[in-house]
N, C-alpha and C. Protein backbone atom coordinates (compact mmCIF):
# COMPACT_ATOMS: atom_id res chain seq x y z
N UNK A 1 -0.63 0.05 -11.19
CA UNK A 1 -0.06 -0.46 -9.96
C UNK A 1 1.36 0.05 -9.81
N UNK A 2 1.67 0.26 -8.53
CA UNK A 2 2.95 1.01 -7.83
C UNK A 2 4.00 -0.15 -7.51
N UNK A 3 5.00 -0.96 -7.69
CA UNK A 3 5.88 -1.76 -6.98
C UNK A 3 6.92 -1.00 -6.04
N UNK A 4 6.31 -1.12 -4.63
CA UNK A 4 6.67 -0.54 -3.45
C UNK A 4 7.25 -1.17 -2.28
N UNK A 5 7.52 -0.69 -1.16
CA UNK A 5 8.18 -1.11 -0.50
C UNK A 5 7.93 -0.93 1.24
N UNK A 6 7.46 -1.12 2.24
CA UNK A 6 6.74 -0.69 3.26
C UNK A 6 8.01 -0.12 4.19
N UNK A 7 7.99 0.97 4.47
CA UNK A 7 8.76 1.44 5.23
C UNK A 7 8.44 2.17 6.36
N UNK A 8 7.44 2.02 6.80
CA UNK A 8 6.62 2.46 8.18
C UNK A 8 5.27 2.30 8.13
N UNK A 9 4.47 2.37 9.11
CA UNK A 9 2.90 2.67 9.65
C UNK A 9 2.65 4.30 10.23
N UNK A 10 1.82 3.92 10.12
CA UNK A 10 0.85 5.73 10.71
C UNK A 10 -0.32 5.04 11.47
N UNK A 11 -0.57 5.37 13.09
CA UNK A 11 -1.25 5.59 13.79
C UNK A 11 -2.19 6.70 13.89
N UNK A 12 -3.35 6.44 13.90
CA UNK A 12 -4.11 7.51 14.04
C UNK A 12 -4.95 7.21 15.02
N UNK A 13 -5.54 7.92 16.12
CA UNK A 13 -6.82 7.26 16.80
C UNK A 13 -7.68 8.28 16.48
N UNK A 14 -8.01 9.31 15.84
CA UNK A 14 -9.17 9.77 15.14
C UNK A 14 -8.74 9.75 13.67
N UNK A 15 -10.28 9.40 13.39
CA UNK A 15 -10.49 8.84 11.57
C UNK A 15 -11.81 8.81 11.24
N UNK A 16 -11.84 8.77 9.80
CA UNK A 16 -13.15 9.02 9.15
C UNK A 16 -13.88 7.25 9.50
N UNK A 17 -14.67 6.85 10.06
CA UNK A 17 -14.93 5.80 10.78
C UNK A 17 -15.23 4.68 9.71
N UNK A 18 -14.94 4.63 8.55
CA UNK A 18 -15.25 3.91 7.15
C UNK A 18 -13.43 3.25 7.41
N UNK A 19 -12.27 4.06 7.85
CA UNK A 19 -11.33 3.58 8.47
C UNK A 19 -10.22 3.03 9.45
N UNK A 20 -11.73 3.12 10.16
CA UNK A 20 -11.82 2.19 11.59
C UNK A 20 -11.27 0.78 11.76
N UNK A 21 -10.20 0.57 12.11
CA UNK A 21 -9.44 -0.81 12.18
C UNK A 21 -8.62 -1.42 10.82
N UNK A 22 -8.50 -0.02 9.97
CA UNK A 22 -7.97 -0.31 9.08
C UNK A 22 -6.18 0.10 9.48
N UNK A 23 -5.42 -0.93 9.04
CA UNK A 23 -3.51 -0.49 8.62
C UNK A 23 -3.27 0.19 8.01
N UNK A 24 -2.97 1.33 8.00
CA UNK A 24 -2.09 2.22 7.48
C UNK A 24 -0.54 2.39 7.25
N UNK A 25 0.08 1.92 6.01
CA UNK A 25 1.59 1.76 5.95
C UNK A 25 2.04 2.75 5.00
N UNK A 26 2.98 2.95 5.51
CA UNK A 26 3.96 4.12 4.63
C UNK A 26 4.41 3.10 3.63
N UNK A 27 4.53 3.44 2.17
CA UNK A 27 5.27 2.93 1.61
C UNK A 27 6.07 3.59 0.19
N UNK A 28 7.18 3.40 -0.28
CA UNK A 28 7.86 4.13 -0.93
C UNK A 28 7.74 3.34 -2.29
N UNK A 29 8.32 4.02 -3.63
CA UNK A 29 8.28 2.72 -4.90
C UNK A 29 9.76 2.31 -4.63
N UNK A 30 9.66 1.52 -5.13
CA UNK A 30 10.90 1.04 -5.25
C UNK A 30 10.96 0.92 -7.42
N UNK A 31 12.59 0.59 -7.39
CA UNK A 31 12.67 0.19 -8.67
C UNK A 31 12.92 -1.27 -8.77
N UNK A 32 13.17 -1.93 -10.05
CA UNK A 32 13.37 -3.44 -10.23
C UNK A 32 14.89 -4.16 -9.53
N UNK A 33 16.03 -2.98 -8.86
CA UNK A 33 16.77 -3.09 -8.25
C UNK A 33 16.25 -3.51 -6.98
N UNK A 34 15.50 -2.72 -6.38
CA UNK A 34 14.69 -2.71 -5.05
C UNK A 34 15.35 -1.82 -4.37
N UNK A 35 15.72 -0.61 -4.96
CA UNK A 35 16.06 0.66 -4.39
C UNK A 35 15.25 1.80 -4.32
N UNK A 36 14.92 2.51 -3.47
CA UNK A 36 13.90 2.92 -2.39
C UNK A 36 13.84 4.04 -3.50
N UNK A 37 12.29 4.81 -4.03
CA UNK A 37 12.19 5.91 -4.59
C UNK A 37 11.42 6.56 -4.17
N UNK A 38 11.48 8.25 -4.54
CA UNK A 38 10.59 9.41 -4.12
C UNK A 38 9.54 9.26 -5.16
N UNK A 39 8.46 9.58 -4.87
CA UNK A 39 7.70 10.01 -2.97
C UNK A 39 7.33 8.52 -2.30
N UNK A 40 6.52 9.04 -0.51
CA UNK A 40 5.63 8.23 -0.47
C UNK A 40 4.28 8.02 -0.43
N UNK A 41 3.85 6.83 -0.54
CA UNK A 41 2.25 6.88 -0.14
C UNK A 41 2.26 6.78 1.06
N UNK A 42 1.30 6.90 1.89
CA UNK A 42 -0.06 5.81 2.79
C UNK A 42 -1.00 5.37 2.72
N UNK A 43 -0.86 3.69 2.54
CA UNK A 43 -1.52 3.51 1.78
C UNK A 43 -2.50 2.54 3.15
N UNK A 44 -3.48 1.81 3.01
CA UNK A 44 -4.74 0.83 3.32
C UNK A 44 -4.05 -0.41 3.22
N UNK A 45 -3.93 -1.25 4.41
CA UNK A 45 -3.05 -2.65 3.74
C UNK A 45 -4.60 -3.35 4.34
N UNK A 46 -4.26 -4.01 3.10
CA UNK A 46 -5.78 -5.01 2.99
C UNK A 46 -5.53 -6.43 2.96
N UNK A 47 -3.64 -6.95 2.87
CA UNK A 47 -3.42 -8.04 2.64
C UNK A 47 -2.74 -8.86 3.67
N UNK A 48 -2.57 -7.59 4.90
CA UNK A 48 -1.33 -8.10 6.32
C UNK A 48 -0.39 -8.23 6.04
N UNK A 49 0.45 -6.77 5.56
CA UNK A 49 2.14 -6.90 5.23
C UNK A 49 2.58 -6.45 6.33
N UNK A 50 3.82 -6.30 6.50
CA UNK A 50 4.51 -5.00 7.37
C UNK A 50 6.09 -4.71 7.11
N UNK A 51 6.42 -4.21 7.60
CA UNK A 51 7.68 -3.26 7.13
C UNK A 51 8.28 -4.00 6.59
N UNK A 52 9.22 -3.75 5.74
CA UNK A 52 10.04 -4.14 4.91
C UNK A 52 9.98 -5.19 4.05
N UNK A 53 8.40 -5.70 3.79
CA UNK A 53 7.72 -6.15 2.37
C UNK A 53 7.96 -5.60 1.34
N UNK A 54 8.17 -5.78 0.44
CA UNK A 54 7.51 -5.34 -0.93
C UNK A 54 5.74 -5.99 -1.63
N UNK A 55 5.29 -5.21 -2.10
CA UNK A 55 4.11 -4.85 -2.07
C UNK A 55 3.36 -4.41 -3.60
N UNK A 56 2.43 -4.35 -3.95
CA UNK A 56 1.95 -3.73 -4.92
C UNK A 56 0.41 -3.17 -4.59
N UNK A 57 0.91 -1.70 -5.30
CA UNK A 57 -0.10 -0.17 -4.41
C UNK A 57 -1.04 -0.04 -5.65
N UNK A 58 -2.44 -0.26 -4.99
CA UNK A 58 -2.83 0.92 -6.82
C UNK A 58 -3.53 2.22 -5.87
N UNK A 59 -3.62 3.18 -6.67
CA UNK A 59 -3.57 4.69 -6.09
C UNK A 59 -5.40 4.80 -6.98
N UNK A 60 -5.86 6.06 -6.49
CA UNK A 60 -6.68 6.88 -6.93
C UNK A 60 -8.16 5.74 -6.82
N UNK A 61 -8.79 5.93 -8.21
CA UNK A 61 -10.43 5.31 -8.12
C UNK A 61 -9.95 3.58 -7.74
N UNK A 62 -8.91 3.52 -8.59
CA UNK A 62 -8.93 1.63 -8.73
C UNK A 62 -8.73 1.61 -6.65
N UNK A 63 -8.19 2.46 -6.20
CA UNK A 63 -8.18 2.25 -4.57
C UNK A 63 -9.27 1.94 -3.48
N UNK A 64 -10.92 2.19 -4.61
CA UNK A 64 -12.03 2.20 -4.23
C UNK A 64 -12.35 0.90 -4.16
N UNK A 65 -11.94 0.27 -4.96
CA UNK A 65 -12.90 -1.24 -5.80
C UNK A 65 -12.55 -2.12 -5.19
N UNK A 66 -11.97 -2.28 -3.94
CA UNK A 66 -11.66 -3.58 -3.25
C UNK A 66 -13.43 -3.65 -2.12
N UNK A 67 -13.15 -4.92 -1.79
CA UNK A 67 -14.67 -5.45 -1.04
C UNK A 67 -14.41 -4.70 0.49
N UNK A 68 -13.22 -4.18 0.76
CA UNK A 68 -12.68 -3.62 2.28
C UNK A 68 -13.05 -2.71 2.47
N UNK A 69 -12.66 -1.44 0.78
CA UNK A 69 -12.15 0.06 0.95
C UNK A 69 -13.32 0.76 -0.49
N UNK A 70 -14.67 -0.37 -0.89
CA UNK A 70 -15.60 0.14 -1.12
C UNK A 70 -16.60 1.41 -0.37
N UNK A 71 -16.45 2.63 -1.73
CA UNK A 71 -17.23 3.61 -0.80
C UNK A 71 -16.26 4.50 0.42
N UNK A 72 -14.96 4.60 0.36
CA UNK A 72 -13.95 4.77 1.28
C UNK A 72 -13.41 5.96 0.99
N UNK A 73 -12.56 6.80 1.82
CA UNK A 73 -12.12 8.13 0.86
C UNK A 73 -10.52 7.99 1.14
N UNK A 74 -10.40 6.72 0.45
CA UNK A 74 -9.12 6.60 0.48
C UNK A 74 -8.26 6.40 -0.95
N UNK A 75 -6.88 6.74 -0.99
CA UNK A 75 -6.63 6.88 -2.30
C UNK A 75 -5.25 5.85 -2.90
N UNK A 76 -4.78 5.19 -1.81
CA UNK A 76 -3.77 4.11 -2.02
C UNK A 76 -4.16 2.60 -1.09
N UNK A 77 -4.41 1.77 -1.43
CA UNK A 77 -4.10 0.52 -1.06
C UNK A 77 -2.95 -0.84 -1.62
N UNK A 78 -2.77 -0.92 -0.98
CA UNK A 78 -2.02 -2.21 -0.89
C UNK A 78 -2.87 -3.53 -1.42
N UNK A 79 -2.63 -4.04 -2.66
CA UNK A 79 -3.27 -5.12 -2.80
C UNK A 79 -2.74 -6.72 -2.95
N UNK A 80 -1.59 -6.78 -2.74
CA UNK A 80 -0.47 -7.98 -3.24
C UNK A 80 0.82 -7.60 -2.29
N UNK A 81 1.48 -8.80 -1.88
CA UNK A 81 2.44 -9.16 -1.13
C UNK A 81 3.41 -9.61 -2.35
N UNK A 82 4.34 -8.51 -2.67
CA UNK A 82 5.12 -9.89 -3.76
C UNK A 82 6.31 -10.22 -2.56
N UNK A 83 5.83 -12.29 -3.72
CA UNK A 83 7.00 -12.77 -2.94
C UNK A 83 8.56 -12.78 -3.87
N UNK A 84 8.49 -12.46 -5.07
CA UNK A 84 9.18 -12.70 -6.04
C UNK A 84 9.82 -11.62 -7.53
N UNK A 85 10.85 -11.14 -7.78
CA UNK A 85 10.61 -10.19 -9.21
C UNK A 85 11.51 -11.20 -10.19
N UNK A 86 11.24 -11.10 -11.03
CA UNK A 86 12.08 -11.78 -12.35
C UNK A 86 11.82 -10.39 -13.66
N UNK A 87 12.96 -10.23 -13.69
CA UNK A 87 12.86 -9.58 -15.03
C UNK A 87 13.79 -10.31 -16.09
N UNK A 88 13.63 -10.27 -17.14
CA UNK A 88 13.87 -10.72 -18.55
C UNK A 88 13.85 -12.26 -18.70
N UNK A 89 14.92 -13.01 -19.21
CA UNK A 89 14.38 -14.00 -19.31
C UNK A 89 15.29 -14.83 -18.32
């Protein structure tokens, strides 16, 4: 998993029809600062974020295995809204 950051959408009105009414958000990683890093995805939001969420992306096969983006030829989704980071103790 990617800890990211939504920094735009992508419109498309032609698409492979498996991503028909699906969100498409730009999103960048961020670090545990929450400062914006290279590259980005576009990723499948499956959870109803939008800009300037932070987020958690998983990329590649694990992008398949949701009940939404089963069978899909997509390679980043969005699966978690974080509301929160804590690091150490």
């Amino acid at each position: 998993m990617v800890l990211g950051q939504v920094v735009g959408n992508i419109v498309a009105t032609q698409k492979n029809e498996k991503l028909i009414g699906k969100k498409l958000l730009i999103v960048k990683a961020i670090d545990l600062n929450g400062k914006l890093m290279e590259p980005f995805v576009v990723a499948v939001d499956i959870v109803g974020v939008g800009i300037g969420e932070k987020v958690l992306v998983v990329n590649g096969s694990s992008a398949r295995q949701t009940d939404e983006t089963k069978d899909s030829t997509v390679d980043s989704v969005i699966v978690a809204k974080v509301d929160s980071i804590q690091v150490g103790a």
